[in-house]
Protein backbone atom coordinates (compact mmCIF):
# COMPACT_ATOMS: atom_id res chain seq x y z
CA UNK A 1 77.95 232.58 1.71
CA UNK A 2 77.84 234.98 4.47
CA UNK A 3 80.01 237.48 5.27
CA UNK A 4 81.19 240.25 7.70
CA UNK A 5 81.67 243.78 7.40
CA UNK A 6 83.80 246.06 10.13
CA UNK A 7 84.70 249.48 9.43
CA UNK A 8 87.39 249.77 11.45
CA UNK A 9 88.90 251.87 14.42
CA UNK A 10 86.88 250.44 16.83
CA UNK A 11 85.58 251.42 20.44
CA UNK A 12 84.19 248.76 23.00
CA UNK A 13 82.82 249.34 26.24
CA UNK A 14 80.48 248.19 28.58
CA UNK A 15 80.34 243.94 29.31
CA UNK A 16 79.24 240.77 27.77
CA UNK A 17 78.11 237.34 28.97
CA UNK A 18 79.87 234.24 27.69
CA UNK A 19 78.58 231.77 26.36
CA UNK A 20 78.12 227.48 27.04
CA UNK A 21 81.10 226.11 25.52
CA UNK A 22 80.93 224.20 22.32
CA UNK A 23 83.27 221.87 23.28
CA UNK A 24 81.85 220.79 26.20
CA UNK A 25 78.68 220.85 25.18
CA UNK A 26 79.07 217.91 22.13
CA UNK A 27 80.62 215.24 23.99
CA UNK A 28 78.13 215.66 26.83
CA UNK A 29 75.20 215.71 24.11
CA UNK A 30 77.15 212.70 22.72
CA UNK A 31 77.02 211.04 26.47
CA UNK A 32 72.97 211.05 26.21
CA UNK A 33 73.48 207.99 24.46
CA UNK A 34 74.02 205.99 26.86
CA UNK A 35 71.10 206.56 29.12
CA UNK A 36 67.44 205.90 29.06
CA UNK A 37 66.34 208.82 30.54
CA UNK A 38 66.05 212.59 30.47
CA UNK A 39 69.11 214.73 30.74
CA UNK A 40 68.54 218.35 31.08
CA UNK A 41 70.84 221.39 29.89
CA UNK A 42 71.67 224.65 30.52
CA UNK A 43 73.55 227.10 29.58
CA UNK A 44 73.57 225.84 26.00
CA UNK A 45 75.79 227.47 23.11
CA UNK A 46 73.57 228.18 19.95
CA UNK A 47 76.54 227.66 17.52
CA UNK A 48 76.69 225.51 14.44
CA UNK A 49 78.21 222.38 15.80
CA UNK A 50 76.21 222.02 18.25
CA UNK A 51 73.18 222.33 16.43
CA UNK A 52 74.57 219.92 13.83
CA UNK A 53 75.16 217.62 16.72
CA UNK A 54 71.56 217.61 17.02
CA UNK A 55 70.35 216.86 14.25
CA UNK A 56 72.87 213.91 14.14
CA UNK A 57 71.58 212.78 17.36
CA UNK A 58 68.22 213.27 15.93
CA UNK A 59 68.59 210.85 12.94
CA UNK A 60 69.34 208.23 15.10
CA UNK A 61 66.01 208.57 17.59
CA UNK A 62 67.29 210.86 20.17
CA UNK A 63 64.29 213.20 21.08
CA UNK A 64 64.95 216.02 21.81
CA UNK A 65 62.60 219.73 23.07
CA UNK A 66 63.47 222.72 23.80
CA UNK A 67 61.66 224.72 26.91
CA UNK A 68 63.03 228.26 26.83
CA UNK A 69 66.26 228.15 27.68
CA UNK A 70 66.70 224.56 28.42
CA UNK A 71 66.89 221.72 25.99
CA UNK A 72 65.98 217.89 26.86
CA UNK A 73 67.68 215.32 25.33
CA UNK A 74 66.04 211.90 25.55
CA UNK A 75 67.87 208.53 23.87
CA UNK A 76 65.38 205.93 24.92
CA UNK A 77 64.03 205.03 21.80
CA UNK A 78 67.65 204.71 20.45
CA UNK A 79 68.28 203.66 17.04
CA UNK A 80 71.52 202.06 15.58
CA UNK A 81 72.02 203.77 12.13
CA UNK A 82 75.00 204.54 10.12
CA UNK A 83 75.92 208.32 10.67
CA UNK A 84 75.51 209.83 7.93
CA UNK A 85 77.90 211.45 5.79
CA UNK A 86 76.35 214.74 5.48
CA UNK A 87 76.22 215.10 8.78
CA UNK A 88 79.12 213.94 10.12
CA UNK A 89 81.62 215.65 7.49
CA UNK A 90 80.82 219.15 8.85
CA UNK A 91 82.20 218.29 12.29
CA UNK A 92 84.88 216.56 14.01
CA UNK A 93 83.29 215.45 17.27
CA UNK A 94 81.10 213.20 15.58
CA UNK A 95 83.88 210.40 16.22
CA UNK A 96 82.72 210.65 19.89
CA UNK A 97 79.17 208.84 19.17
CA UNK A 98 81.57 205.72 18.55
CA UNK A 99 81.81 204.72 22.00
CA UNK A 100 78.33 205.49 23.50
CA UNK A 101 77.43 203.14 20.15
CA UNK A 102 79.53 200.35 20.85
CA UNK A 103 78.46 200.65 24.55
CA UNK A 104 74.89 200.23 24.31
CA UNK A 105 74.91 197.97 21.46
CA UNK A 106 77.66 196.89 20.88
CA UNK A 107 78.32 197.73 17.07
CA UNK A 108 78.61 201.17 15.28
CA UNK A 109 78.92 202.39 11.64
CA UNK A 110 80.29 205.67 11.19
CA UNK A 111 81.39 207.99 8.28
CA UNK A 112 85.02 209.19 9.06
CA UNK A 113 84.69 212.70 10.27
CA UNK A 114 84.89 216.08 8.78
CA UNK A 115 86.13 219.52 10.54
CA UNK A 116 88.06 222.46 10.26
CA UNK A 117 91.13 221.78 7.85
CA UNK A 118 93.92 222.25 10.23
CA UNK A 119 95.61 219.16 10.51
CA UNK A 120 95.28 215.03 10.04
CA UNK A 121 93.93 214.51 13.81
CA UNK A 122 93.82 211.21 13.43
CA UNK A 123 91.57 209.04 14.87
CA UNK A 124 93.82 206.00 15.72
CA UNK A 125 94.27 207.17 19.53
CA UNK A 126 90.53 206.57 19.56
CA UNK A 127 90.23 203.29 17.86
CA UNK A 128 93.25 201.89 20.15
CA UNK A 129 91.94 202.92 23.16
CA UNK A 130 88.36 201.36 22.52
CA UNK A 131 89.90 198.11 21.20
CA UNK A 132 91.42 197.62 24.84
CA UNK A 133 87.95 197.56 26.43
CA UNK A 134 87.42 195.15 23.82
CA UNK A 135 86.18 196.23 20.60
CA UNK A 136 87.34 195.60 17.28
CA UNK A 137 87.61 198.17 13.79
CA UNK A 138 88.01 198.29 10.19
CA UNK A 139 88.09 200.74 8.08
CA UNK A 140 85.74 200.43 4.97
CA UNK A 141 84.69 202.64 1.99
CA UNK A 142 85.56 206.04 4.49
CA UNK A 143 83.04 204.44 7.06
CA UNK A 144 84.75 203.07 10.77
CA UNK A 145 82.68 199.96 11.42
CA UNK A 146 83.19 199.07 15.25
CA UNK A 147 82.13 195.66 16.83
CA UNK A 148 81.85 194.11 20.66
CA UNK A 149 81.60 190.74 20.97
CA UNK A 150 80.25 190.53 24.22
CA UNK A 151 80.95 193.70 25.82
CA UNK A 152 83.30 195.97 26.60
CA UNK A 153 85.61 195.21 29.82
CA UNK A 154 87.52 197.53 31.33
CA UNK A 155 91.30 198.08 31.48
CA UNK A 156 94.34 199.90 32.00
CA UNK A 157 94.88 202.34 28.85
CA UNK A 158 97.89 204.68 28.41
CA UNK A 159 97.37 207.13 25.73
CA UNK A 160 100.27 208.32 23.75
CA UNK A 161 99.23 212.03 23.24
CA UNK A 162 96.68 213.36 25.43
CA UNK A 163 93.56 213.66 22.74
CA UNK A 164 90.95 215.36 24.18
CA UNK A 165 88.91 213.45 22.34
CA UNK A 166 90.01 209.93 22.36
CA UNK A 167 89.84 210.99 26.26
CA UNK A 168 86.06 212.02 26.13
CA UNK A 169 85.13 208.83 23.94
CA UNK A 170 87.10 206.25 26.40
CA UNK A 171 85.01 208.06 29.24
CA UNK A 172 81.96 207.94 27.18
CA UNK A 173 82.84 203.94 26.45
CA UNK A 174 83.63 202.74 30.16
CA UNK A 175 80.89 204.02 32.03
CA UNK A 176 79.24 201.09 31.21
CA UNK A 177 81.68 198.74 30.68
CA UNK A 178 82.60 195.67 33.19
CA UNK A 179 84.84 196.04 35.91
CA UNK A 180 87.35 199.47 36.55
CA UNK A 181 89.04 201.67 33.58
CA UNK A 182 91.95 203.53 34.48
CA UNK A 183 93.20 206.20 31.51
CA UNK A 184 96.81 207.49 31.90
CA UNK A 185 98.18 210.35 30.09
CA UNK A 186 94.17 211.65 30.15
CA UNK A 187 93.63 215.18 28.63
CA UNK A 188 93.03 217.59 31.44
CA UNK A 189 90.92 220.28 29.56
CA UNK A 190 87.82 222.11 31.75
CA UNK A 191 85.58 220.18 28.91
CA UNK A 192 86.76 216.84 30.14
CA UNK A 193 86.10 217.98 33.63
CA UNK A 194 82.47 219.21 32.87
CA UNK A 195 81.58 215.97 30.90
CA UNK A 196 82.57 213.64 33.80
CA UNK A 197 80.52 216.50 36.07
CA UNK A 198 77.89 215.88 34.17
CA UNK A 199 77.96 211.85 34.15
CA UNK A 200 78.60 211.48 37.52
CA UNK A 201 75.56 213.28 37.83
CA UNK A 202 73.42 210.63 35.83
CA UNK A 203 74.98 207.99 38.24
CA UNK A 204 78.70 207.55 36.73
CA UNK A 205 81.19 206.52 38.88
CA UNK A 206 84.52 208.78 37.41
CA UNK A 207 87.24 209.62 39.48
CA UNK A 208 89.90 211.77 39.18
CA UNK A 209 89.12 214.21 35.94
CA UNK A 210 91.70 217.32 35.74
CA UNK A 211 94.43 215.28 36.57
CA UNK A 212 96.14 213.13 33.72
CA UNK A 213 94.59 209.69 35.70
CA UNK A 214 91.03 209.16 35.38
CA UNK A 215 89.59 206.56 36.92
CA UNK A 216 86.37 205.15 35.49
CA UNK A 217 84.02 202.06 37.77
CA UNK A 218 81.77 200.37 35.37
CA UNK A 219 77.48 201.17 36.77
CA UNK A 220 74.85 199.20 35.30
CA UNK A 221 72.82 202.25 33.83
CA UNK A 222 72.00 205.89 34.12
CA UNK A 223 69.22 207.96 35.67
CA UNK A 224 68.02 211.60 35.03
CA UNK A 225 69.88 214.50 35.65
CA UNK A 226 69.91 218.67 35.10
CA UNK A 227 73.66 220.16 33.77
CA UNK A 228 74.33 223.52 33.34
CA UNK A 229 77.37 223.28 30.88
CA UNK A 230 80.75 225.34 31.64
CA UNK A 231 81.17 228.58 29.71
CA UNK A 232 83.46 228.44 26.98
CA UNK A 233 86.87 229.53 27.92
CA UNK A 234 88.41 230.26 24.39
CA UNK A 235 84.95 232.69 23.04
CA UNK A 236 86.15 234.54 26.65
CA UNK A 237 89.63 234.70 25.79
CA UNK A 238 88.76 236.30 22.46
CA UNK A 239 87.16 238.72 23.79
CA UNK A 240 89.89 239.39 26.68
CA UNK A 241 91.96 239.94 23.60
CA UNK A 242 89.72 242.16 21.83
CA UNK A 243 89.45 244.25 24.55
CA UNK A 244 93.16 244.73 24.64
CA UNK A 245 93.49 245.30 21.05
CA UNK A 246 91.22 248.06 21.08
CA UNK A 247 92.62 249.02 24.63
CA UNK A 248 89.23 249.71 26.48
CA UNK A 249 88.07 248.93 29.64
CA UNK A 250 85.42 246.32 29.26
CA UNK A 251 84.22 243.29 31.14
CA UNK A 252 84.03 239.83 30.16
CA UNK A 253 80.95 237.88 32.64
CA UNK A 254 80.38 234.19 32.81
CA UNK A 255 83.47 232.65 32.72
CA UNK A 256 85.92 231.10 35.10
CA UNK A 257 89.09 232.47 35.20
CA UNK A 258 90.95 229.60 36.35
CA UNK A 259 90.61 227.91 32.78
CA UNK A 260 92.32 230.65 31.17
CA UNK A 261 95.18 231.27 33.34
CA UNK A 262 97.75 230.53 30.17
CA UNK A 263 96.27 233.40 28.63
CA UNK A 264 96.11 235.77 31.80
CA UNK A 265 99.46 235.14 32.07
CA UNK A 266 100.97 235.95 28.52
CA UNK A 267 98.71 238.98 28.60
CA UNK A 268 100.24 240.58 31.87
CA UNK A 269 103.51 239.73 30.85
CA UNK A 270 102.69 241.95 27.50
CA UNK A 271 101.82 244.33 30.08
CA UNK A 272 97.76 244.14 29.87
CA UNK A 273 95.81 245.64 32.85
CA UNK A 274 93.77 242.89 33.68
CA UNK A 275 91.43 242.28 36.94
CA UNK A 276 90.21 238.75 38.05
CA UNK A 277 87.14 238.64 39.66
CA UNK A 278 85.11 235.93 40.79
CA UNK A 279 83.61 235.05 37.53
CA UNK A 280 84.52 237.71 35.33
CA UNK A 281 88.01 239.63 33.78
CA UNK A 282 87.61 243.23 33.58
CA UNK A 283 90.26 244.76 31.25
CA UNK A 284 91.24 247.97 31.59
CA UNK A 285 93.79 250.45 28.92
CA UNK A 286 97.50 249.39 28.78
CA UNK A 287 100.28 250.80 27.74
CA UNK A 288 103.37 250.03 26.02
CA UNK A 289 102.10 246.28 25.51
CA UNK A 290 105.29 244.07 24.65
CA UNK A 291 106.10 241.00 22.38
CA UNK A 292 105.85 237.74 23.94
CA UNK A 293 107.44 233.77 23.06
CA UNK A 294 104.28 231.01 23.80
CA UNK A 295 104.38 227.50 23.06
CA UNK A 296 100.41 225.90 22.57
CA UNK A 297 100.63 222.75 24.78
CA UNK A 298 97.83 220.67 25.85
CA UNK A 299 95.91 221.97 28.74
CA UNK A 300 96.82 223.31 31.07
CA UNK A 301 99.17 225.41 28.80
CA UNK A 302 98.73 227.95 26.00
CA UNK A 303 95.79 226.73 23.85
CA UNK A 304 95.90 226.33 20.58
CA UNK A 305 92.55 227.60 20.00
CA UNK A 306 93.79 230.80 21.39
CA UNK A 307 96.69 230.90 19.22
CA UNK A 308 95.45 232.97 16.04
CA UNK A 309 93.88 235.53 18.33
CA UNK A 310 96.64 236.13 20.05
CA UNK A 311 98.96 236.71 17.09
CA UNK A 312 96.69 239.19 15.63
CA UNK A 313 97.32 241.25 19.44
CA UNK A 314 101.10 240.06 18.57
CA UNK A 315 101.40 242.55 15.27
CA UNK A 316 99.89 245.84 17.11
CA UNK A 317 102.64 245.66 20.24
CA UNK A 318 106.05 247.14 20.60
CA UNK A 319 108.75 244.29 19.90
CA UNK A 320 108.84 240.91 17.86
CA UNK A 321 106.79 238.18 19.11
CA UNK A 322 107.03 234.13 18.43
CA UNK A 323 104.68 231.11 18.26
CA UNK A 324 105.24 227.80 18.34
CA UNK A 325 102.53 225.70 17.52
CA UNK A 326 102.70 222.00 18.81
CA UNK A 327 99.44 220.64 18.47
CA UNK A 328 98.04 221.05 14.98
CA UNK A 329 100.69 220.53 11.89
CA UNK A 330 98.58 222.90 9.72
CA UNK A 331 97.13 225.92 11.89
CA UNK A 332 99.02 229.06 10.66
CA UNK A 333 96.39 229.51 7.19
CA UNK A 334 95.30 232.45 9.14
CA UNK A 335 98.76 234.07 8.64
CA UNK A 336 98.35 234.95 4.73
CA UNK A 337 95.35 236.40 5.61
CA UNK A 338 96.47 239.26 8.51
CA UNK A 339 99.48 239.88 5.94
CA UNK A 340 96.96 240.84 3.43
CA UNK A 341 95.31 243.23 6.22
CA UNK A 342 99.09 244.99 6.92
CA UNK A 343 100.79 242.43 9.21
CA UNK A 344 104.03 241.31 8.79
CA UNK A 345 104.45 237.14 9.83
CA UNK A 346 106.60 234.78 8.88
CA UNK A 347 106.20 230.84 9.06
CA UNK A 348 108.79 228.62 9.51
CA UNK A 349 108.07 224.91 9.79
CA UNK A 350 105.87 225.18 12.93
CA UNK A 351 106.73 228.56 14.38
CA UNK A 352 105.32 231.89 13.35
CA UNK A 353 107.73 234.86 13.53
CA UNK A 354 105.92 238.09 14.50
CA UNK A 355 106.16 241.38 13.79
CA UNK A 356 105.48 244.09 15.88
CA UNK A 357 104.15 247.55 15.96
CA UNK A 358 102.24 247.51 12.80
CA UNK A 359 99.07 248.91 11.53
CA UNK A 360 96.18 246.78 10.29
CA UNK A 361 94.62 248.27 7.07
CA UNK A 362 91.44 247.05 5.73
CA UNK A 363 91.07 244.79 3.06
CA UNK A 364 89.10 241.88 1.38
CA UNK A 365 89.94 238.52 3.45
CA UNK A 366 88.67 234.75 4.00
CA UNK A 367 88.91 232.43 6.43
CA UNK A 368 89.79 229.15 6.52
CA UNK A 369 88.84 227.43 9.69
CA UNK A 370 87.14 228.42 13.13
CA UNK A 371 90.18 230.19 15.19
CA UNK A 372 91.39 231.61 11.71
CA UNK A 373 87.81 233.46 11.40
CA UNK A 374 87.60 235.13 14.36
CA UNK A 375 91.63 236.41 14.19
CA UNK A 376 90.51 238.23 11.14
CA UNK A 377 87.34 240.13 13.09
CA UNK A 378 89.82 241.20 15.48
CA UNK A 379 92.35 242.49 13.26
CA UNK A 380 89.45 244.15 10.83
CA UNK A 381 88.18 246.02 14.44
CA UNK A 382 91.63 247.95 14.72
CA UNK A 383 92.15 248.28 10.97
CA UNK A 384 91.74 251.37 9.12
CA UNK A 385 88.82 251.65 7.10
CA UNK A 386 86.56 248.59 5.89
CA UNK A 387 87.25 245.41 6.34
CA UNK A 388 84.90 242.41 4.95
CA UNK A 389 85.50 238.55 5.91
CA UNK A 390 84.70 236.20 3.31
CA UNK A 391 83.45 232.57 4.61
CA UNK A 392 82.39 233.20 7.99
CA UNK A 393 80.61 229.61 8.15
CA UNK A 394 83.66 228.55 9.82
CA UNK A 395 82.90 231.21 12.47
CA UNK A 396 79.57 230.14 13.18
CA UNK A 397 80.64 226.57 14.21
CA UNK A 398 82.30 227.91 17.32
CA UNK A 399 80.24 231.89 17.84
CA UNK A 400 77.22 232.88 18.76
CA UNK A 401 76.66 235.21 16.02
CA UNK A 402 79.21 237.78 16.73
CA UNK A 403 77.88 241.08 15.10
CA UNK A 404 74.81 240.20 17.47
CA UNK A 405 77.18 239.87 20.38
CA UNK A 406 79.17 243.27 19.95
CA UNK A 407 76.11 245.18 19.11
CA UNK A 408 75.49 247.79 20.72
CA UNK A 409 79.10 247.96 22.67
CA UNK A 410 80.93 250.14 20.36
CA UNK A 411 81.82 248.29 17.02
CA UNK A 412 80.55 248.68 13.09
CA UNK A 413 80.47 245.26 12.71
CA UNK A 414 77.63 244.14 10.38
CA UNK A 415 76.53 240.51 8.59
CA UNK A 416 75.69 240.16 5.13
CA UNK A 417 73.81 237.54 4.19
CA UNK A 418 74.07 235.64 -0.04
């Protein structure tokens, strides 16, 4: 397995461009499967999970070529195949192919779903909001086996928790469904937003996305279309949060700052010196940063995929900080792991206790899931001395390669390849 090397005591300067969000990027590879003809993307995050989404995509007929920087999915000479296991244990967003499936042909076959190992995310929300447009589920030897009888009608559907993805696969599900779907309690997230964006541009008819009602009209099919997918909003808060670690002024291009105003937020009441511009955050030195108290909420609160990065900040500042996490009963694996590197955290049922102004010393880590990886770069780039990450194939699901990214901007950050 890979791993990364920092020595630490790190400078950064200069500016980097963000990149296409992963999280936007599956569903809407995921919504290819319900049209017959090209769709066309941009802006396209080379990161693990998205090219594993490929390939799954590819197994079941979906062709797809890449012109320089633009990649052309075409699902025309569909196939319906079980997903295989191999491929659909190394990510969670394979669940989302279930409703595209069950649109178009009106039975799917499915290995459960694998992921990063911070939580049960369940799938239920998923399964009960497709079985109101009509289908029906069982559960069989760790496969979901989904089946229409006619097809799928839509409805009114009020989730109980607002699941990003049972959101995206209800979407996915009812744009070609009979009659009008209306989804209460909707997740809100900029990726929901960019995958209805990028439907209504193939001829969808979705309504109200960003707002917790989402109104969904039923077309008969889909037509061509060009998307350049949204930049990903929790790569550009790590970075934001880099910067301020190592207290340099740096820029952080391609992003929108309105998707990351829970973080702008928490970071000037800490006392960052941040600048919003257009489409970038310039952050400049700070002083006397401060503990903070965040709860991670669903959009648009504090996000839980921001939540490891910003503890790491959390044991360099002057005062003790807490987080409460809400939406994942198992994200804090990270914490061991910055102890072992000089921080001082303590877990208490779901809230982290947070120690401030200490010093991060090197030391041999591993990471356990996505987040959790890139927490440990940021604490090994203010550490003293060397710093190596052990299993960094988590951080490749969600990073461009990251030593690639930095390169050049002030960090001894190197990969080393078994």
């Amino acid at each position: 397995m890979d791993k990364i090397i920092i020595k630490g005591k790190s400078s950064l300067s200069g500016s980097l461009n963000v990149h296409g969000s992963k999280n936007a990027t599956l569903p809407i590879l995921v919504s290819s499967l319900l049209n017959l003809n090209d769709l066309i993307l941009t802006n396209f995050p080379n990161v693990d999970d998205t090219k594993n989404m490929l390939k799954l995509l590819n197994s079941f007929g979906v062709k797809i070529n890449k012109d320089k920087n633009k990649y052309i999915i075409n699902s025309f000479e569909l196939k319906n195949i079980t997903a295989d296991y191999d491929i659909v244990r190394k990510m969670r967003a394979s669940i989302l192919i279930l409703g595209p499936l069950l649109s178009r042909f009106g039975y799917a076959k499915i290995s459960l779903p694998g992921g990063c190992a911070i939580g049960t995310r369940p799938i239920d929300i998923h399964l009960e909001g497709l079985s109101k447009l009509g289908a029906s589920f069982k559960i069989e030897n760790g496969f979901v086996i989904g089946k229409v009888d006619e097809f799928l009608v839509g409805t009114l559907i009020e989730l109980p928790f607002p699941s990003v993805g049972a959101t995206e696969n209800i979407i996915m599900a009812s744009v070609l469904a009979k009659g009008e779907t209306t989804i209460k309690n909707a997740a809100m997230e900029p990726e929901i937003e960019d995958l209805c964006i990028c439907l209504n541009s193939m001829g969808a008819n979705i309504q109200g996305f960003g707002t917790s009602t989402i109104n969904i009209n039923g077309v008969a099919k889909l037509y061509k279309s060009n998307h350049k997918i949204v930049s990903d909003r929790i790569v550009a808060g790590t970075y934001i949060i880099a910067a301020v670690m190592l207290n340099s002024r740096f820029e952080i291009k391609n992003l929108n700052p309105n998707h990351l105003v829970s973080l702008i937020d928490t970071l000037k009441i800490m006392g960052a010196n941040i600048h919003i511009k257009k489409s970038s955050i310039i952050v400049d030195k700070s002083y006397k940063l401060q503990s903070a108290k965040i709860t991670t909420l669903p959009y648009p609160g504090f996000p839980t995929d921001l939540q490891a990065q910003i503890m790491a900040l959390m044991c360099l500042v002057n005062g003790n900080s807490v987080i409460k996490e809400t939406i994942f009963e198992n994200r804090f694996m990270h914490v061991p792991e910055l102890n072992r590197l000089g921080a001082k955290i303590k877990v208490i049922k779901d809230t982290a206790y947070i120690k401030g102004n200490q010093t991060f010393k090197a030391a041999q880590v591993m990471a356990s899931d996505l987040r959790a990886s890139v927490s440990l770069i940021l604490a090994g780039l203010c550490a003293e001395g060397e710093t190596t990450i052990n299993r960094v194939y988590h951080l490749d699901r969600g990073y461009e390669p990251i030593e690639k990214m930095l390169s050049g901007l002030g960090p001894d950050i190197r990969r080393e390849k078994k």
